[in-house]
C-alpha atoms as a PDB file:
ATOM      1  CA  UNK A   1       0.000   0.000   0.000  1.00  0.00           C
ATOM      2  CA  UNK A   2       2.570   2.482   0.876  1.00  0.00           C
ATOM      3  CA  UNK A   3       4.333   1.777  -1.928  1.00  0.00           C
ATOM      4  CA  UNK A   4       1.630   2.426  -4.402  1.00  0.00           C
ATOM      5  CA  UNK A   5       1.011   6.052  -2.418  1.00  0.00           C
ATOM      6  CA  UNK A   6       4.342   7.098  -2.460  1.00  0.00           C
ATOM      7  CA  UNK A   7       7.220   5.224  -4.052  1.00  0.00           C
ATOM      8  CA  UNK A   8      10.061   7.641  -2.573  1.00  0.00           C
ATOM      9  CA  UNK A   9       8.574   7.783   0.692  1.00  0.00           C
ATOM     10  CA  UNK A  10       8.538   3.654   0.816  1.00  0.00           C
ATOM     11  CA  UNK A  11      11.885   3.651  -0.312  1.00  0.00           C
ATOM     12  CA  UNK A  12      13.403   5.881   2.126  1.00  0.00           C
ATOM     13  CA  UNK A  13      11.464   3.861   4.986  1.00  0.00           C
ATOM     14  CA  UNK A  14      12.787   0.409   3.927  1.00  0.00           C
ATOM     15  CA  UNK A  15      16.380   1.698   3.238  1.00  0.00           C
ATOM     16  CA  UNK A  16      16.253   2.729   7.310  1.00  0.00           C
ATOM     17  CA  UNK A  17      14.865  -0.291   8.350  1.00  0.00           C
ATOM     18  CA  UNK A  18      18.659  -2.016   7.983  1.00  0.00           C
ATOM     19  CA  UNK A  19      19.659   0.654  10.493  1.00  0.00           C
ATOM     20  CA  UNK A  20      17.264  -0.294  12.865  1.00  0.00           C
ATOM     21  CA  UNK A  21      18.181  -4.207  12.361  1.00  0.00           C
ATOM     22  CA  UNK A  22      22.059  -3.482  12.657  1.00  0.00           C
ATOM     23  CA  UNK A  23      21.427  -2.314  16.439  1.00  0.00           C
ATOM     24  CA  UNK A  24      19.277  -4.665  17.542  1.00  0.00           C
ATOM     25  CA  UNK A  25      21.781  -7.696  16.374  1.00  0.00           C
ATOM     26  CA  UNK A  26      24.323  -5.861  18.133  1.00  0.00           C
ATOM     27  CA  UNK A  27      22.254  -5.628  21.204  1.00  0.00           C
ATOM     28  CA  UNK A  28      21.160  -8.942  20.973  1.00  0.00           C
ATOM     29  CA  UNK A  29      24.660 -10.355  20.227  1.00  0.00           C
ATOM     30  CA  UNK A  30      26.145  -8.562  23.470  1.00  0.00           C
ATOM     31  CA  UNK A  31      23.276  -9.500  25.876  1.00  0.00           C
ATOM     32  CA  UNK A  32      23.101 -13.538  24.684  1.00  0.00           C
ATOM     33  CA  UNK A  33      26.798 -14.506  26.248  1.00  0.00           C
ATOM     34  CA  UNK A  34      25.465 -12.385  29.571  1.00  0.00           C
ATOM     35  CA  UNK A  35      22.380 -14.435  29.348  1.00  0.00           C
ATOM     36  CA  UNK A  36      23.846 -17.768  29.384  1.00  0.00           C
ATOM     37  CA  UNK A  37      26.100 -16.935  31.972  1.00  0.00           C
ATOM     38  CA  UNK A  38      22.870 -15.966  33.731  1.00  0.00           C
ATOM     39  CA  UNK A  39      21.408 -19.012  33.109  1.00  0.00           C
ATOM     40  CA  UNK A  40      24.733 -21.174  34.224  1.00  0.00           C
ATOM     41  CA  UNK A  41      24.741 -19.008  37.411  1.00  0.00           C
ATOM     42  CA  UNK A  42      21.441 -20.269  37.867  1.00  0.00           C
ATOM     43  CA  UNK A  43      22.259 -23.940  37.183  1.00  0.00           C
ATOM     44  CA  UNK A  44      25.019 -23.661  39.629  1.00  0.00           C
ATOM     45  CA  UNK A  45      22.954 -22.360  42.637  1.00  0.00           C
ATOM     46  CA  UNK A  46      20.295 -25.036  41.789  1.00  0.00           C
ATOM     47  CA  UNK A  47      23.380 -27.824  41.844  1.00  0.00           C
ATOM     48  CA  UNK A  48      24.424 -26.351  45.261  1.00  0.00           C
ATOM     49  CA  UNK A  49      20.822 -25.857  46.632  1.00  0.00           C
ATOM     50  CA  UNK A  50      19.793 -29.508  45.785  1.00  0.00           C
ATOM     51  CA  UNK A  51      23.514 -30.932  47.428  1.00  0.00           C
ATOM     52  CA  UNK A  52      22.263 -28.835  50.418  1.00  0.00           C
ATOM     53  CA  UNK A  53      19.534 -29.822  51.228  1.00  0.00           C
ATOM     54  CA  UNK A  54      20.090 -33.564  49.970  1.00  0.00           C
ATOM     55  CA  UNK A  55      23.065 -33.612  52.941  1.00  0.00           C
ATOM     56  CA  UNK A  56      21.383 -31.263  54.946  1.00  0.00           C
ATOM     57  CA  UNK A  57      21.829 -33.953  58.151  1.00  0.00           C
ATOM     58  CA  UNK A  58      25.462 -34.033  57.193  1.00  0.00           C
ATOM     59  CA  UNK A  59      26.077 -30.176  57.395  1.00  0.00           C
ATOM     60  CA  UNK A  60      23.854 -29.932  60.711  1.00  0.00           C
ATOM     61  CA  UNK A  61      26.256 -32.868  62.060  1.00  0.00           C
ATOM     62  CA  UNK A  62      29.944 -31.839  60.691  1.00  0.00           C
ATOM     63  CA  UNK A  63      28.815 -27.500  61.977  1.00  0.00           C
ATOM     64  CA  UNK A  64      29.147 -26.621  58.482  1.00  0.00           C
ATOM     65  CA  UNK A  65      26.062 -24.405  58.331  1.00  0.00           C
ATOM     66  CA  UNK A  66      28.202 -21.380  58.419  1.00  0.00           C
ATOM     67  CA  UNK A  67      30.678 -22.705  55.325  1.00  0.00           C
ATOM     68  CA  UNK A  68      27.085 -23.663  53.129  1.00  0.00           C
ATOM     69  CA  UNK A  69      25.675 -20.377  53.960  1.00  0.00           C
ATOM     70  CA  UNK A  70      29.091 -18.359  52.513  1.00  0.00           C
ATOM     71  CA  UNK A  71      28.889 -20.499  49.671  1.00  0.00           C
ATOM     72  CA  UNK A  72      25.259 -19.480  48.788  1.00  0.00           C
ATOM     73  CA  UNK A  73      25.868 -15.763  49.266  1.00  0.00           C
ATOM     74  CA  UNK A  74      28.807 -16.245  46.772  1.00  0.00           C
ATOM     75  CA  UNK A  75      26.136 -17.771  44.320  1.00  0.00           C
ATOM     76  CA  UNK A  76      23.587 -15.187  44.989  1.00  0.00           C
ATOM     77  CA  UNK A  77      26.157 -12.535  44.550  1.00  0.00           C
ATOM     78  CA  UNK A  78      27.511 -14.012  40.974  1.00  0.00           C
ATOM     79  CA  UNK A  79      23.189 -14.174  39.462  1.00  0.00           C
ATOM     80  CA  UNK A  80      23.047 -10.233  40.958  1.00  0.00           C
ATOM     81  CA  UNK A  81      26.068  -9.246  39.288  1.00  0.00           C
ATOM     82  CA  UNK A  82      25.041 -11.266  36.052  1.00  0.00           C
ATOM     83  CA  UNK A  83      21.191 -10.374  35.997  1.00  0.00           C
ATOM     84  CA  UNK A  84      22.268  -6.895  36.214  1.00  0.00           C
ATOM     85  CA  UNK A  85      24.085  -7.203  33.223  1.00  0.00           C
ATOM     86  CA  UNK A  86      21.332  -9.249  31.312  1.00  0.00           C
ATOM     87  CA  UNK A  87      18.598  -6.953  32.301  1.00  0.00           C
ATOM     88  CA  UNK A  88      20.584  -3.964  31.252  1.00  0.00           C
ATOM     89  CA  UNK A  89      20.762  -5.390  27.636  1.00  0.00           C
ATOM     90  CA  UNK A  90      17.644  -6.479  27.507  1.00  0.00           C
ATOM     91  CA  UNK A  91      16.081  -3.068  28.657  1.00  0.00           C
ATOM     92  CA  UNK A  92      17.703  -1.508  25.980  1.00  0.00           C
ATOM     93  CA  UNK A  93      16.181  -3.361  22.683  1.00  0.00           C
ATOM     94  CA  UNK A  94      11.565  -1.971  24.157  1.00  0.00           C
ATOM     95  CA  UNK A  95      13.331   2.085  24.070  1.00  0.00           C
ATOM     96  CA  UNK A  96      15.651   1.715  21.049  1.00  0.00           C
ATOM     97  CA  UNK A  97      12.530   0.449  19.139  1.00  0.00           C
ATOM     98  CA  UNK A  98      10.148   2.975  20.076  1.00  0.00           C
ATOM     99  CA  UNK A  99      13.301   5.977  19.147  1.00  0.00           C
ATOM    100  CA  UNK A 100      13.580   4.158  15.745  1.00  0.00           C
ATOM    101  CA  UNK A 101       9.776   4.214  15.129  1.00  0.00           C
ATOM    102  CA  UNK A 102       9.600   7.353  16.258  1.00  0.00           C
ATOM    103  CA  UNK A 103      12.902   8.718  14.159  1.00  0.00           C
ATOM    104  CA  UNK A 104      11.688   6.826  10.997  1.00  0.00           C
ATOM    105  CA  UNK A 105       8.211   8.541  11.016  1.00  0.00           C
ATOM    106  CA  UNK A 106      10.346  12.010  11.645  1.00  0.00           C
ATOM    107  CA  UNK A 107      12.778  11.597   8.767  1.00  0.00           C
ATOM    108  CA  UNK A 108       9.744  10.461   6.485  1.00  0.00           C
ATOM    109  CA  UNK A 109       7.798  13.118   7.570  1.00  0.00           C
ATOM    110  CA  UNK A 110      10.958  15.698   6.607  1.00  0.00           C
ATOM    111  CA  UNK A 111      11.463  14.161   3.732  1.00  0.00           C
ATOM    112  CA  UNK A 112       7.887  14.086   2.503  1.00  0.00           C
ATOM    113  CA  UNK A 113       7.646  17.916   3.544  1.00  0.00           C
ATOM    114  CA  UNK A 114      10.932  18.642   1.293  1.00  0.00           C
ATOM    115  CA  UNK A 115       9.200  17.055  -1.488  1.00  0.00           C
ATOM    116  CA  UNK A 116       5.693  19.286  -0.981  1.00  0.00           C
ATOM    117  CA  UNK A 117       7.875  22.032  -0.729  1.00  0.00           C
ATOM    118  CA  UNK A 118       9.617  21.665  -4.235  1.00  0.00           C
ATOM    119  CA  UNK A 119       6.659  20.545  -5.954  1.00  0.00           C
ATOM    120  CA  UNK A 120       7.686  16.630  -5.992  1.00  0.00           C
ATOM    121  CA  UNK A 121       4.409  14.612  -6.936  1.00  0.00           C
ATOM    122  CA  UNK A 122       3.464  13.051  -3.505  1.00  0.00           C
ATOM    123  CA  UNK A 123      -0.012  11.951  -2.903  1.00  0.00           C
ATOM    124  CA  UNK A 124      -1.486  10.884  -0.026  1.00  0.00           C
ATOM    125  CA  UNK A 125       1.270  11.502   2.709  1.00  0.00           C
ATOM    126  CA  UNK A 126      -1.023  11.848   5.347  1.00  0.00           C
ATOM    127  CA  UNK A 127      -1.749   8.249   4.800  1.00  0.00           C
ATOM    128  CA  UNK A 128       1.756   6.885   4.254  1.00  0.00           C
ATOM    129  CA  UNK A 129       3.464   8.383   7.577  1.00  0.00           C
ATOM    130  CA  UNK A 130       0.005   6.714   9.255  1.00  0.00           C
ATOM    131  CA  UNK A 131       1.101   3.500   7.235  1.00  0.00           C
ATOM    132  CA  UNK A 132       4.435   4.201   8.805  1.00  0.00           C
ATOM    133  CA  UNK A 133       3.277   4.242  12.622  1.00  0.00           C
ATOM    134  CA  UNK A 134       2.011   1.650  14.041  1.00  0.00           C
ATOM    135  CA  UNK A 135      -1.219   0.819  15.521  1.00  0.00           C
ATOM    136  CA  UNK A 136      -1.919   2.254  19.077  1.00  0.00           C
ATOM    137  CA  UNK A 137      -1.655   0.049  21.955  1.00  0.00           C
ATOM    138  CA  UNK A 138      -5.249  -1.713  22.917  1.00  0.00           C
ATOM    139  CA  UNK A 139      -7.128   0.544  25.718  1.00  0.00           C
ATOM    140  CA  UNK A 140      -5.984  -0.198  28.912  1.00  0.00           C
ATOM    141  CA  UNK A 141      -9.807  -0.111  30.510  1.00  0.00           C
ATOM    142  CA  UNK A 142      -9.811   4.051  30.749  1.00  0.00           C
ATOM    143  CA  UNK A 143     -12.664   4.375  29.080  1.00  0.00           C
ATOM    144  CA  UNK A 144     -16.152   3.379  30.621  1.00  0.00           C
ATOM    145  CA  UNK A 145     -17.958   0.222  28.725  1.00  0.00           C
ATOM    146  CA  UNK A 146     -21.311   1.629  29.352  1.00  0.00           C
ATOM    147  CA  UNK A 147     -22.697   4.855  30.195  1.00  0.00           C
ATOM    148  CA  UNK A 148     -24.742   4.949  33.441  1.00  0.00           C
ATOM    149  CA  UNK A 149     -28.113   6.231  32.831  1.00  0.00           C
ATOM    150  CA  UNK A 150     -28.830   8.219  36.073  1.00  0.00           C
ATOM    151  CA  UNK A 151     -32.274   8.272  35.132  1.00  0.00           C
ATOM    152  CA  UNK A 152     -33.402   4.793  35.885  1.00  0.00           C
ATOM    153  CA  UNK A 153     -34.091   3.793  39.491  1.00  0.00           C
ATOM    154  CA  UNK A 154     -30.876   1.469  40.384  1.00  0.00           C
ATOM    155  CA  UNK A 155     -28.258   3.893  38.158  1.00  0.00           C
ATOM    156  CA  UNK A 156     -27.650   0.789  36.138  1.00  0.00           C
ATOM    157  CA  UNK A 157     -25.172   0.139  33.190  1.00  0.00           C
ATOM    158  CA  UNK A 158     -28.195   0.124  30.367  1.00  0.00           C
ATOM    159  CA  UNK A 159     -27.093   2.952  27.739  1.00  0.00           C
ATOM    160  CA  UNK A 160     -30.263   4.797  26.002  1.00  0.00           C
ATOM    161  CA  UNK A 161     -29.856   6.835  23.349  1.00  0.00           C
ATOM    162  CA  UNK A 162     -30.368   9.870  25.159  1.00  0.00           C
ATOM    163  CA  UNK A 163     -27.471   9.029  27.759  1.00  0.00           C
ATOM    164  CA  UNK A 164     -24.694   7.579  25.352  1.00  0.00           C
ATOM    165  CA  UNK A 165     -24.468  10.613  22.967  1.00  0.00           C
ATOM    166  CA  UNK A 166     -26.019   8.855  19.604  1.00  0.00           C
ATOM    167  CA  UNK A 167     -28.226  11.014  17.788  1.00  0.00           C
ATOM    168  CA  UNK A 168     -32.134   9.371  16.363  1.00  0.00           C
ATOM    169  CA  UNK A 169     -31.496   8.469  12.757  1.00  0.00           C
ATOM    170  CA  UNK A 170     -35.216   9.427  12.350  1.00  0.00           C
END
């Protein structure tokens, strides 16, 4: 569709797209190796959990409570320091996709305005920078399902035409 609206402005818009895929394999290519060692972080405090508690009697008997307990500080310590890490990268890729959205509809938007302004042919760019943006998220409940009529006894949900704002088509 966009294409058949405005060839230029299509073109432009896929020739950033490769931009905005360059970053994200970078991002994702740093945060994967901080991932797995996330996830082998884990493993190891789930191999030392289930030793504890498997020799649990053994500990109690030899005093070694206060050894274990160093040991799974050490472990929690490594999965902060990790998940830290992870998270970071991971936080990154939701903001860097709404600034490339956001940039993309800008430099269409400047580009389509540069081409008004010198008299490029260029229909319809109100509809190709909406075809550029997409959809808004799905209501998050703001908005009331029904109108309360005040007018019947109970102030119950049931809209009438009068209290929900349609007009009589007659």
């Amino acid at each position: 569709m966009m294409l058949i609206i405005s060839p230029y402005l299509t073109l432009i818009t896929i020739a950033l797209i490769p931009i905005f895929m360059i970053v994200i394999i970078v991002l994702v290519k740093k945060s994967q190796p901080i991932f797995q060692k996330q996830q082998i972080a884990f493993g190891a405090l789930n191999g030392f959990l289930e030793e504890y508690l498997s020799g649990q009697d053994v500990i109690d008997l030899y005093l070694q409570g206060d050894q274990a307990m160093g040991k799974y500080k050490k472990y929690i310590g490594d999965i902060q320091e990790v998940s830290y890490k992870a998270q970071f990268y991971s936080g990154l890729l939701i903001p860097w996709g709404a600034f490339m959205t956001g940039f993309i509809t800008l430099f269409t938007t400047t580009i389509g305005i540069i081409f008004i302004a010198n008299n490029i042919g260029l229909g319809g760019i109100t509809i190709e920078l909406n075809l550029d943006v997409p959809p808004p998220a799905p209501s998050t409940g703001d908005t009331p399902a029904a109108v309360v009529d005040a007018t019947t006894p109970s102030g119950g949900t049931t809209p009438t035409p009068a209290s929900n704002g349609f007009q009589d088509a007659s």
